[in-house]
PDB file of N, CA and C in Angstrom:
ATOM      1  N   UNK A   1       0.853  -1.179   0.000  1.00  0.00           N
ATOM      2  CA  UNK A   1       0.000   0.000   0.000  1.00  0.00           C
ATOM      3  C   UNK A   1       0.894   1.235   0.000  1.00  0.00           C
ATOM      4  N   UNK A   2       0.620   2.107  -0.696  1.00  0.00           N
ATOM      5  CA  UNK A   2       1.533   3.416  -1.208  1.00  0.00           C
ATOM      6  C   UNK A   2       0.290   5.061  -0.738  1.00  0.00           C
ATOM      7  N   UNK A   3       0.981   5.703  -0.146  1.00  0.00           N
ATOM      8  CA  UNK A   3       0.189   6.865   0.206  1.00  0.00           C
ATOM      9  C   UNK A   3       0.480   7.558  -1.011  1.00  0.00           C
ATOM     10  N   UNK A   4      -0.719   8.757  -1.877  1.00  0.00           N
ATOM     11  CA  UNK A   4       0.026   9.266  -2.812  1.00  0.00           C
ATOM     12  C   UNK A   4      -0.680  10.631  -2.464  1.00  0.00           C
ATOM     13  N   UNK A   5       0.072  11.043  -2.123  1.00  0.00           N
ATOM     14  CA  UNK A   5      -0.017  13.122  -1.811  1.00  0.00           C
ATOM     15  C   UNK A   5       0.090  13.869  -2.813  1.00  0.00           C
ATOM     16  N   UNK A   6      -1.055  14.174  -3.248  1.00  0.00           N
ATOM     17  CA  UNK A   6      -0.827  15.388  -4.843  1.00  0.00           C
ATOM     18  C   UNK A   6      -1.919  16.943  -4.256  1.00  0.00           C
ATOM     19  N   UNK A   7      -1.404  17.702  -4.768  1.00  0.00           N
ATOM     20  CA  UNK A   7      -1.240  18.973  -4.391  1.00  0.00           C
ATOM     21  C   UNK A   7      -1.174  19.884  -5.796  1.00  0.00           C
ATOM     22  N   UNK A   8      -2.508  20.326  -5.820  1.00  0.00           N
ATOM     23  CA  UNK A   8      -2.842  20.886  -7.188  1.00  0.00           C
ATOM     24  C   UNK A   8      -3.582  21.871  -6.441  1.00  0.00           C
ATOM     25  N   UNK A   9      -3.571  23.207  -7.870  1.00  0.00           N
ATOM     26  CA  UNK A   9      -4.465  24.445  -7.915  1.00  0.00           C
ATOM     27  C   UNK A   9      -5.870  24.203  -8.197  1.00  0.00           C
ATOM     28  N   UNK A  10      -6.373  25.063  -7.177  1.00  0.00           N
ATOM     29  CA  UNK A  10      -7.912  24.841  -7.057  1.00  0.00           C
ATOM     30  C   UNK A  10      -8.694  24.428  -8.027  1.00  0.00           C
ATOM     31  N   UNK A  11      -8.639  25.161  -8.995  1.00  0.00           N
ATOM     32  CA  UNK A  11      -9.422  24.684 -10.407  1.00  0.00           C
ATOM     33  C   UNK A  11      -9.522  23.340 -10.902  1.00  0.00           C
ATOM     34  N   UNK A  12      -8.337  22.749 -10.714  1.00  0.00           N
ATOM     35  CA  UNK A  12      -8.341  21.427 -10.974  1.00  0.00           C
ATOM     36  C   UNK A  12      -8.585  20.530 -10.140  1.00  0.00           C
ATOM     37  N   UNK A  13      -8.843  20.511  -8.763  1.00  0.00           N
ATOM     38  CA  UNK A  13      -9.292  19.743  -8.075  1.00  0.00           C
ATOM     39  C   UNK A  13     -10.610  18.689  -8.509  1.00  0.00           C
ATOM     40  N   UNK A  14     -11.461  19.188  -8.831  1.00  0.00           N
ATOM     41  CA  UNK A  14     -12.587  18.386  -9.218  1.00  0.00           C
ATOM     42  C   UNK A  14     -12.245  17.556 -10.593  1.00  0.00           C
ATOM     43  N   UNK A  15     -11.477  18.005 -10.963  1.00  0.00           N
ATOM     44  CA  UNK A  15     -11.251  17.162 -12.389  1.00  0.00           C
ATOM     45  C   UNK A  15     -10.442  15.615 -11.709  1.00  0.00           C
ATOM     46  N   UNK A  16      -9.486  16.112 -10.884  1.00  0.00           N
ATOM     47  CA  UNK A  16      -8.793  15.259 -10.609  1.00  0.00           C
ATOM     48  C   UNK A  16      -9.219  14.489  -9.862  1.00  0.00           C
ATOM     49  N   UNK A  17     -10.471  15.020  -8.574  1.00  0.00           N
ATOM     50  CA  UNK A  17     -11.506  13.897  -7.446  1.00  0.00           C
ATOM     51  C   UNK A  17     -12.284  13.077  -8.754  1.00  0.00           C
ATOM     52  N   UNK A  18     -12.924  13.584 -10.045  1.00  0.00           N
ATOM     53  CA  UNK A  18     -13.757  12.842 -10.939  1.00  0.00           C
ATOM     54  C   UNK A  18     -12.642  11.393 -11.855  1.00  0.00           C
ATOM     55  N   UNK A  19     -11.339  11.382 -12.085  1.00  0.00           N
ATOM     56  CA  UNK A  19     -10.904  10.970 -12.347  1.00  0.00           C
ATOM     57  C   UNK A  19     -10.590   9.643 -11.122  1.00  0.00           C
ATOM     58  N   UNK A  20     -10.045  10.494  -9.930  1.00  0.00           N
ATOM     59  CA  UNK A  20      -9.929   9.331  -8.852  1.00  0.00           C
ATOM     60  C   UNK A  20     -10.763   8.204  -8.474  1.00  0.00           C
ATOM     61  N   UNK A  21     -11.546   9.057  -8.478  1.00  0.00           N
ATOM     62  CA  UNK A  21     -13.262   8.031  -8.699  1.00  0.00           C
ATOM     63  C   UNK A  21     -13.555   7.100  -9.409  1.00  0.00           C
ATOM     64  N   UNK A  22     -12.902   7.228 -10.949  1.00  0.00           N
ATOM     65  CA  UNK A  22     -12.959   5.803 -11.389  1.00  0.00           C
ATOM     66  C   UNK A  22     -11.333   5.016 -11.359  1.00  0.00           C
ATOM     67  N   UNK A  23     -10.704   5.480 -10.267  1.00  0.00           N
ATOM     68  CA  UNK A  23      -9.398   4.810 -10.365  1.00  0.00           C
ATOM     69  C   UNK A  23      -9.252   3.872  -9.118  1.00  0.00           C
ATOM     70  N   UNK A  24      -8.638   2.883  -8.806  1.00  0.00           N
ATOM     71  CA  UNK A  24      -8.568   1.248  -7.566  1.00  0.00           C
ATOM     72  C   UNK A  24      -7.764   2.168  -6.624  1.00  0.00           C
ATOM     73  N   UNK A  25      -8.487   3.108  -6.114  1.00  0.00           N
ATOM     74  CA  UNK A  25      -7.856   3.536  -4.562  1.00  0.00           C
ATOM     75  C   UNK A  25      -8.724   3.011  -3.644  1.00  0.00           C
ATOM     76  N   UNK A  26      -7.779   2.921  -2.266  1.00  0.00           N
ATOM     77  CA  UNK A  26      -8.408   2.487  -0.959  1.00  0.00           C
ATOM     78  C   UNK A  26      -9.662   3.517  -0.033  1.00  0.00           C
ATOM     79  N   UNK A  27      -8.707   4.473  -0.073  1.00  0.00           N
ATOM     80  CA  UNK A  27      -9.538   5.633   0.554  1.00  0.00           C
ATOM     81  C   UNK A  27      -8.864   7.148   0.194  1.00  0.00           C
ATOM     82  N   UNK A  28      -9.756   7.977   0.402  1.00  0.00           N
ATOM     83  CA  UNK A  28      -8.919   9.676  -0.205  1.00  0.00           C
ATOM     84  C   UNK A  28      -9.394  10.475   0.980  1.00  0.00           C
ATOM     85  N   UNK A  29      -8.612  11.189   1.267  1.00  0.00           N
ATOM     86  CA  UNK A  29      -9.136  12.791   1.944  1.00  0.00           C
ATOM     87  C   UNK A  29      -8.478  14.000   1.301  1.00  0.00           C
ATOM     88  N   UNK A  30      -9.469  14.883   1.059  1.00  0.00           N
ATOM     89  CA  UNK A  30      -9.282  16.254   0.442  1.00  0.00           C
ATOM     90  C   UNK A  30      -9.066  17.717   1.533  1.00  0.00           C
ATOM     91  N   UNK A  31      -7.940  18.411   1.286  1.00  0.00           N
ATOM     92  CA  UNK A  31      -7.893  19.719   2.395  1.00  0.00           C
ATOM     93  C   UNK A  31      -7.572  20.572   1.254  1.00  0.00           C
ATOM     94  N   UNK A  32      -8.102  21.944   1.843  1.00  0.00           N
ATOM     95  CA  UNK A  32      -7.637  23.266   1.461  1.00  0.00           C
ATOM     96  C   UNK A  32      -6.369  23.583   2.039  1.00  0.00           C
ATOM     97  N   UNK A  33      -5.344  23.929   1.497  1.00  0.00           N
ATOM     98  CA  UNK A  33      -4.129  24.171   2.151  1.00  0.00           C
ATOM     99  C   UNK A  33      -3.663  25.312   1.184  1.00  0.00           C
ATOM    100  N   UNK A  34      -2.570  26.320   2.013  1.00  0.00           N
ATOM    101  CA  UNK A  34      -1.798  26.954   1.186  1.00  0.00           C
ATOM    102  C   UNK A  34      -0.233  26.864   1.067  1.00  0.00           C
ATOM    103  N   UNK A  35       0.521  27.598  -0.001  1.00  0.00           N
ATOM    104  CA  UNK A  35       2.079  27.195   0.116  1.00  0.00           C
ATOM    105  C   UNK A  35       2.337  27.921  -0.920  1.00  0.00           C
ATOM    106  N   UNK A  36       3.741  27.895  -1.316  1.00  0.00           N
ATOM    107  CA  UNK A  36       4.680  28.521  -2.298  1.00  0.00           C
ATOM    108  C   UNK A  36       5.486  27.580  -2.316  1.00  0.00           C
ATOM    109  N   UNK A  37       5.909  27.467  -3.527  1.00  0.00           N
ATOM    110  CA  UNK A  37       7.155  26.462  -4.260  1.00  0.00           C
ATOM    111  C   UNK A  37       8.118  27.250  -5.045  1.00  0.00           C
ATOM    112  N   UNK A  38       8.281  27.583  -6.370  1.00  0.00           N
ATOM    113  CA  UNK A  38       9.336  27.968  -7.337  1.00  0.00           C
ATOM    114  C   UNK A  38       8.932  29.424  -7.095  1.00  0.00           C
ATOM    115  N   UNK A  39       7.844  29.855  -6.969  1.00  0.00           N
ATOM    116  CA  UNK A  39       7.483  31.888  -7.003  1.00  0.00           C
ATOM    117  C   UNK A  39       8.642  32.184  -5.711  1.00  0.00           C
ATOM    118  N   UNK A  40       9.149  31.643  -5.360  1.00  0.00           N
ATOM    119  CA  UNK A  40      10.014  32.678  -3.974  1.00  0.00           C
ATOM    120  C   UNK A  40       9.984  33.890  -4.022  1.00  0.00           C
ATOM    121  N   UNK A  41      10.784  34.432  -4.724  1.00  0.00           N
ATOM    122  CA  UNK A  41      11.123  35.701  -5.595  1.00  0.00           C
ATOM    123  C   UNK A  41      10.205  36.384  -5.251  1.00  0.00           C
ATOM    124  N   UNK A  42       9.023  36.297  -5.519  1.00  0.00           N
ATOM    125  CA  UNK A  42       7.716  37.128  -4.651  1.00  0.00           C
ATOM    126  C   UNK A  42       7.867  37.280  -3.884  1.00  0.00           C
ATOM    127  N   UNK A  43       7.525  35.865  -2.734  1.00  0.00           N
ATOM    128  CA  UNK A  43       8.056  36.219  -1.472  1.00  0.00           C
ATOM    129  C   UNK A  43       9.056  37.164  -0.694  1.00  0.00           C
ATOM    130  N   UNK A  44      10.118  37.183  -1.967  1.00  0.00           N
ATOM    131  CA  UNK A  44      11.303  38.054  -1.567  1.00  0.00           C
ATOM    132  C   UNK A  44      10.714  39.538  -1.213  1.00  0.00           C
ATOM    133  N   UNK A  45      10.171  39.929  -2.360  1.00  0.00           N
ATOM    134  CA  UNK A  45       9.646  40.959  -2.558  1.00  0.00           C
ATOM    135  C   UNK A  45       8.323  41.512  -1.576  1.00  0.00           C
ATOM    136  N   UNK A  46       8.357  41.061  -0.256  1.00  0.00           N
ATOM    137  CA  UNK A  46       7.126  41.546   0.542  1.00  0.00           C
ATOM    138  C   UNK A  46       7.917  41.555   1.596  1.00  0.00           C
ATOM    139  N   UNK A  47       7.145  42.387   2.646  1.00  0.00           N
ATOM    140  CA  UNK A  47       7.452  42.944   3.888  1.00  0.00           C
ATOM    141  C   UNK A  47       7.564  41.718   4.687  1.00  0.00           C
ATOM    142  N   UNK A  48       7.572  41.551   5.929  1.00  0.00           N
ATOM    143  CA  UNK A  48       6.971  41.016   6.865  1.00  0.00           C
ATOM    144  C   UNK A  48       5.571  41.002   7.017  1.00  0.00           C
ATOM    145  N   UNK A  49       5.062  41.659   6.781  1.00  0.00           N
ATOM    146  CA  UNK A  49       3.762  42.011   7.444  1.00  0.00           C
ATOM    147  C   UNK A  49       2.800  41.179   6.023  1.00  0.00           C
ATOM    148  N   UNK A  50       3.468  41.476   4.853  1.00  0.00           N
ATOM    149  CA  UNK A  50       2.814  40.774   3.974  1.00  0.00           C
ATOM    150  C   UNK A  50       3.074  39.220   3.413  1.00  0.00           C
ATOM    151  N   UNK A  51       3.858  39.087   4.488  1.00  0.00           N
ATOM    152  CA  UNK A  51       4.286  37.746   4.063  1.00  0.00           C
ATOM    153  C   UNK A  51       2.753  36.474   3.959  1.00  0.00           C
ATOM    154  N   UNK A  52       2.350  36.877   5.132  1.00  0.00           N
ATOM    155  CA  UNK A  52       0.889  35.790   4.937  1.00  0.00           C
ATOM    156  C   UNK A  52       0.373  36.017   3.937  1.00  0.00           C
ATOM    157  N   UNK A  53      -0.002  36.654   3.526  1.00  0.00           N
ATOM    158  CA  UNK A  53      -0.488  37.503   2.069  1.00  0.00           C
ATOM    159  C   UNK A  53      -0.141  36.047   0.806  1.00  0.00           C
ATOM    160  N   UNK A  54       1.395  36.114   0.784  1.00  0.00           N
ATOM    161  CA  UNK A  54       1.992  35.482  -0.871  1.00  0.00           C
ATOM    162  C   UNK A  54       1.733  34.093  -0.802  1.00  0.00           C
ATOM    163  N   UNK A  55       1.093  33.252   0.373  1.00  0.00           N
ATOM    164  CA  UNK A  55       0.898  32.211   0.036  1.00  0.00           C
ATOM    165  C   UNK A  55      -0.408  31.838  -0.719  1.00  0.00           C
ATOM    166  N   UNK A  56      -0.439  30.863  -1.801  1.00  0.00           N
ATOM    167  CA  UNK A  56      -0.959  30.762  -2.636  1.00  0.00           C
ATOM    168  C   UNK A  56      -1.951  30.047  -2.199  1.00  0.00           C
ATOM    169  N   UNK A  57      -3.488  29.979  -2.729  1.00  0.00           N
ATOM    170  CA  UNK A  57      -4.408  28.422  -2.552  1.00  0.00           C
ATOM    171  C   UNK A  57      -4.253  27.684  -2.878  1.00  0.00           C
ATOM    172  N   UNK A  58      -4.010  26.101  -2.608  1.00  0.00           N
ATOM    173  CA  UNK A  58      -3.837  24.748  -3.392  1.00  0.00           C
ATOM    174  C   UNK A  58      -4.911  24.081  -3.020  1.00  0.00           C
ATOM    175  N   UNK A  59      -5.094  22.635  -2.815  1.00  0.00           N
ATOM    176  CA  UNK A  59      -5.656  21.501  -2.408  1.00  0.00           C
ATOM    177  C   UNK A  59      -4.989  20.667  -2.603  1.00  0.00           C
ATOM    178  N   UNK A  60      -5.181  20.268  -1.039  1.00  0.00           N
ATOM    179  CA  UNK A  60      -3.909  18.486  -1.241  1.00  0.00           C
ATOM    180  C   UNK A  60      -5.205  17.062  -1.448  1.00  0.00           C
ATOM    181  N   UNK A  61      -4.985  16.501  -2.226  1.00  0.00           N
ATOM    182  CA  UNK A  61      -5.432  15.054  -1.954  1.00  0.00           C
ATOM    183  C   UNK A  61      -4.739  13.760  -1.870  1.00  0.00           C
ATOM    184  N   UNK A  62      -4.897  13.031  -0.640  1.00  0.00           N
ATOM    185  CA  UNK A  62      -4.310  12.210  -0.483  1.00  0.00           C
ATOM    186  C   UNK A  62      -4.906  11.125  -0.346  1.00  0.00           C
ATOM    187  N   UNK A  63      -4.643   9.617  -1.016  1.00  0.00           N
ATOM    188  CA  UNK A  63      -5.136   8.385  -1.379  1.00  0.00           C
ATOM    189  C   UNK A  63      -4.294   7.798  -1.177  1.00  0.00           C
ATOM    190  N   UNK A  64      -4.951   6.506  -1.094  1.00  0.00           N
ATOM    191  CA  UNK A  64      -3.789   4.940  -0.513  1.00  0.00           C
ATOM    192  C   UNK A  64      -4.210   4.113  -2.069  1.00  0.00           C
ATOM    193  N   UNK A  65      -3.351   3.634  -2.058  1.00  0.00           N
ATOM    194  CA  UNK A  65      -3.345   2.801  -3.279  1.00  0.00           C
ATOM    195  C   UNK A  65      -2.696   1.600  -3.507  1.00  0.00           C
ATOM    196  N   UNK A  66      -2.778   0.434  -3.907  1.00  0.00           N
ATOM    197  CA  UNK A  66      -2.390  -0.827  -4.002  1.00  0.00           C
ATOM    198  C   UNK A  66      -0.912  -0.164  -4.704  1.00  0.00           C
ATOM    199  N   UNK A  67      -0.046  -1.095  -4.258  1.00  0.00           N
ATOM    200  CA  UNK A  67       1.100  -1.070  -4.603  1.00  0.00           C
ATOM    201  C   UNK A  67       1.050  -1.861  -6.815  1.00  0.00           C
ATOM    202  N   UNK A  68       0.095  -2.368  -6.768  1.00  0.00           N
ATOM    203  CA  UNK A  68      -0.241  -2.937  -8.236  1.00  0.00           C
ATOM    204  C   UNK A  68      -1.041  -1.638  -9.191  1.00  0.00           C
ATOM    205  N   UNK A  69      -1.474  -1.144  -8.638  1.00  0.00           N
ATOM    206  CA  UNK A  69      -2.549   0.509  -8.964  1.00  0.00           C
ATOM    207  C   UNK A  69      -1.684   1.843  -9.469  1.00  0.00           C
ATOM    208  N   UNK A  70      -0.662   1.154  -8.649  1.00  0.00           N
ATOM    209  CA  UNK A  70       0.313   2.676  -8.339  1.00  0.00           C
ATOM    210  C   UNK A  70       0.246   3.764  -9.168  1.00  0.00           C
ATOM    211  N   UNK A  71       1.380   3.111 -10.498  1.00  0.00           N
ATOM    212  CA  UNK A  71       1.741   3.395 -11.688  1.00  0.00           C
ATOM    213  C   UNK A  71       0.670   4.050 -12.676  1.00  0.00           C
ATOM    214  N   UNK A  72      -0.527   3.663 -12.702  1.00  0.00           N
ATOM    215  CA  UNK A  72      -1.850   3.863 -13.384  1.00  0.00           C
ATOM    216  C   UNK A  72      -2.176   5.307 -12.898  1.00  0.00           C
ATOM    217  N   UNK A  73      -2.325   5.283 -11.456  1.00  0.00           N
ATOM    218  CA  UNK A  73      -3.068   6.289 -10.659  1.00  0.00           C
ATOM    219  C   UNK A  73      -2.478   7.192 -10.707  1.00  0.00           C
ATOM    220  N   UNK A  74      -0.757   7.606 -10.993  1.00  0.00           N
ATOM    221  CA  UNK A  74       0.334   8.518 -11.063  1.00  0.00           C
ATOM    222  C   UNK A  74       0.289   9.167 -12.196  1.00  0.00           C
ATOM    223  N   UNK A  75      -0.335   7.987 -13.071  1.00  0.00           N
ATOM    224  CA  UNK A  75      -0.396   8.594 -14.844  1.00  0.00           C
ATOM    225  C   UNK A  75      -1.334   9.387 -15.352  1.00  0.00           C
ATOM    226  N   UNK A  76      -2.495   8.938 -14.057  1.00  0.00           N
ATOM    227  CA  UNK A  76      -3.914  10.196 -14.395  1.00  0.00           C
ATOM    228  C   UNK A  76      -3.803  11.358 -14.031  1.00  0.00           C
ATOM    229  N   UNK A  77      -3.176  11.048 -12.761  1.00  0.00           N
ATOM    230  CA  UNK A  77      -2.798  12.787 -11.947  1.00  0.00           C
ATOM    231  C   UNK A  77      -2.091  13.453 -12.390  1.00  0.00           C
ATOM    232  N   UNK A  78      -0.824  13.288 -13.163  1.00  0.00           N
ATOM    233  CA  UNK A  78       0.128  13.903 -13.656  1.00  0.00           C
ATOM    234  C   UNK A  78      -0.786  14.733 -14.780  1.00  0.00           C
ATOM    235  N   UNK A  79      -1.400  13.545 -15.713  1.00  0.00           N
ATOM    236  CA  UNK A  79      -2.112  13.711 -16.876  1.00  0.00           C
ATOM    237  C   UNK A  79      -3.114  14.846 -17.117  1.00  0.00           C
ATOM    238  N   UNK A  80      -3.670  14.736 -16.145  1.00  0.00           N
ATOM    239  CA  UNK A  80      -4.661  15.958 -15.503  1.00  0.00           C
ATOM    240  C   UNK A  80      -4.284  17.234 -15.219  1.00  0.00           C
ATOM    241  N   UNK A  81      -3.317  16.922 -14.021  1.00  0.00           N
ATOM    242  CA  UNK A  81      -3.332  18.426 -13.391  1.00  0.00           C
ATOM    243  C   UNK A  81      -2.157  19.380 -14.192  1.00  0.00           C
ATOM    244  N   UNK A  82      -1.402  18.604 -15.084  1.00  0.00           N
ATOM    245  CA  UNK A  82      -0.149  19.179 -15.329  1.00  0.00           C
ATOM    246  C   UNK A  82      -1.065  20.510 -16.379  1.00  0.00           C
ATOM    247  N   UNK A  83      -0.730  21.784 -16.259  1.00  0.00           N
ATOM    248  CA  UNK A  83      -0.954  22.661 -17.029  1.00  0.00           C
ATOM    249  C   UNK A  83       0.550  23.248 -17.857  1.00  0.00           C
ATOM    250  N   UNK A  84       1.143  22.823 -16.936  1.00  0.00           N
ATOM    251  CA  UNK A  84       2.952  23.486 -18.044  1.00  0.00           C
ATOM    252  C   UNK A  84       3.093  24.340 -17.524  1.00  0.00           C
ATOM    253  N   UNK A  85       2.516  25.118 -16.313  1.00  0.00           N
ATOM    254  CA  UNK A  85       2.564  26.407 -16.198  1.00  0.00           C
ATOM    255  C   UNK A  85       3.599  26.167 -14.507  1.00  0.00           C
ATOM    256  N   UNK A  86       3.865  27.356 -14.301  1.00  0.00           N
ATOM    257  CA  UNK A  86       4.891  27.310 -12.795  1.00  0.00           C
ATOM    258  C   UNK A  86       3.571  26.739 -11.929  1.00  0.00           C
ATOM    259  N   UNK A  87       3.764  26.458 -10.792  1.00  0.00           N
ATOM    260  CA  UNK A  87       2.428  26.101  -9.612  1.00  0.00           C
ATOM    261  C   UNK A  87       1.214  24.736  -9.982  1.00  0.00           C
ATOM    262  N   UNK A  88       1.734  24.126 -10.863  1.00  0.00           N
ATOM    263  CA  UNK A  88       1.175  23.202 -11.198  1.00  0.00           C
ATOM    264  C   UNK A  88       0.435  21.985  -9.823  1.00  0.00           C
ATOM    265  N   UNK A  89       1.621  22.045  -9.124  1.00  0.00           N
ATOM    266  CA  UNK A  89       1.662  21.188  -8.066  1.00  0.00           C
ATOM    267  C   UNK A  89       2.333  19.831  -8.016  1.00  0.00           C
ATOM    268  N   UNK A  90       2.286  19.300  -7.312  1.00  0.00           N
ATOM    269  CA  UNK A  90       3.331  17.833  -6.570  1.00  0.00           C
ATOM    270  C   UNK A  90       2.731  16.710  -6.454  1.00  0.00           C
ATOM    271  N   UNK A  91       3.646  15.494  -6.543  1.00  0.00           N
ATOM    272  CA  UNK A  91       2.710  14.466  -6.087  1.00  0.00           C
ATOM    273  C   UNK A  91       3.943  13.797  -5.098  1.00  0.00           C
ATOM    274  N   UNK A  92       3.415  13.307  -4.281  1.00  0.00           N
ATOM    275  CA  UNK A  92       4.626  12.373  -3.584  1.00  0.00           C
ATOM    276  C   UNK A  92       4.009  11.174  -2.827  1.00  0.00           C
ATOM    277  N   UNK A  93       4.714  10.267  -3.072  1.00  0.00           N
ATOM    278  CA  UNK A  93       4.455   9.207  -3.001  1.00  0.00           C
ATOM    279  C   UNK A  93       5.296   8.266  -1.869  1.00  0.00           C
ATOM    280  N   UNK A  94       4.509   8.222  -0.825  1.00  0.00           N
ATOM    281  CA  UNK A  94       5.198   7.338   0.584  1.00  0.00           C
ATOM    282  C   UNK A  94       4.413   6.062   1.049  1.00  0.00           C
ATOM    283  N   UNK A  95       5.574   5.107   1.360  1.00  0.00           N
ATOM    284  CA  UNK A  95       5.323   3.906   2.046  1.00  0.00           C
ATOM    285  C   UNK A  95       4.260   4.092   2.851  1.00  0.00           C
ATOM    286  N   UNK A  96       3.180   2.867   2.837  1.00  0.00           N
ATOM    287  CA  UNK A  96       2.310   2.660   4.222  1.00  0.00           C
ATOM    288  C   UNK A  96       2.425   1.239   4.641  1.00  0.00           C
ATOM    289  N   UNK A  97       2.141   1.175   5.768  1.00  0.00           N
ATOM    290  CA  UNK A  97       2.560   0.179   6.998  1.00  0.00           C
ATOM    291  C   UNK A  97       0.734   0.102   7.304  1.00  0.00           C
ATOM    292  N   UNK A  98      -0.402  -0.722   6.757  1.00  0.00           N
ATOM    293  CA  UNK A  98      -1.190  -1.492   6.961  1.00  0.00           C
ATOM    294  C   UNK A  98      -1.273  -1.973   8.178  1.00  0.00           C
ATOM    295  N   UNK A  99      -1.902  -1.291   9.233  1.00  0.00           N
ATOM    296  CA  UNK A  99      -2.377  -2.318  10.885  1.00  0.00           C
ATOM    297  C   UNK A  99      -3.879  -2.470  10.915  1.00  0.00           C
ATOM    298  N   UNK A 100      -3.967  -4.029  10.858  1.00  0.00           N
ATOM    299  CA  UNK A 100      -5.379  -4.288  11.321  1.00  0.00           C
ATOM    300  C   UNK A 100      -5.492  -3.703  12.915  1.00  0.00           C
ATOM    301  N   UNK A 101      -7.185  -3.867  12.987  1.00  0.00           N
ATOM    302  CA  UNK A 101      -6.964  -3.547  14.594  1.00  0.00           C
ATOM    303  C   UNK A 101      -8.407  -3.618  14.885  1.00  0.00           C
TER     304      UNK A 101
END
């Protein structure tokens, strides 16, 4: 079982929950989150005071996925969210440790 953390701009969120939907995941949860990646340079360019300001809106979604699924499920998300543009967003992909209980 593979956790897969992708982190896309708002707009595309629903494209990418409608896609997940028909893809062999275990379970998903969706958050509003914010951040900066490659824009620094902005960041550079603000006070202190405006620093809360430059962080951007994203949405993270994160799904468990069969280690057999993996590869498939990596190819839609990429496929989807990639616009070419800076802020596209991330995917990362970590080990899970399965406890019944």
């Amino acid at each position: 079982m593979q956790q897969v953390i992708t982190i896309v701009k708002p707009f595309l969120a629903e494209r990418v929950l409608e896609a997940l939907a028909q893809a062999p995941i275990e379970a998903l949860v969706v958050s509003e989150v914010k951040g900066y990646g490659r824009q620094k340079s902005y960041l550079d360019a603000t006070t202190e005071q405006d620093r809360s300001l430059a962080f951007l809106p994203k949405v993270e979604i994160q799904c468990w996925v069969a280690e057999a699924s993996l590869d498939q499920v990596v190819v839609q998300l990429t496929e989807i969210a990639r616009t070419g543009r800076m802020g596209d967003g991330k995917i990362f992909i970590l080990p899970t440790a399965v406890v019944s209980g």
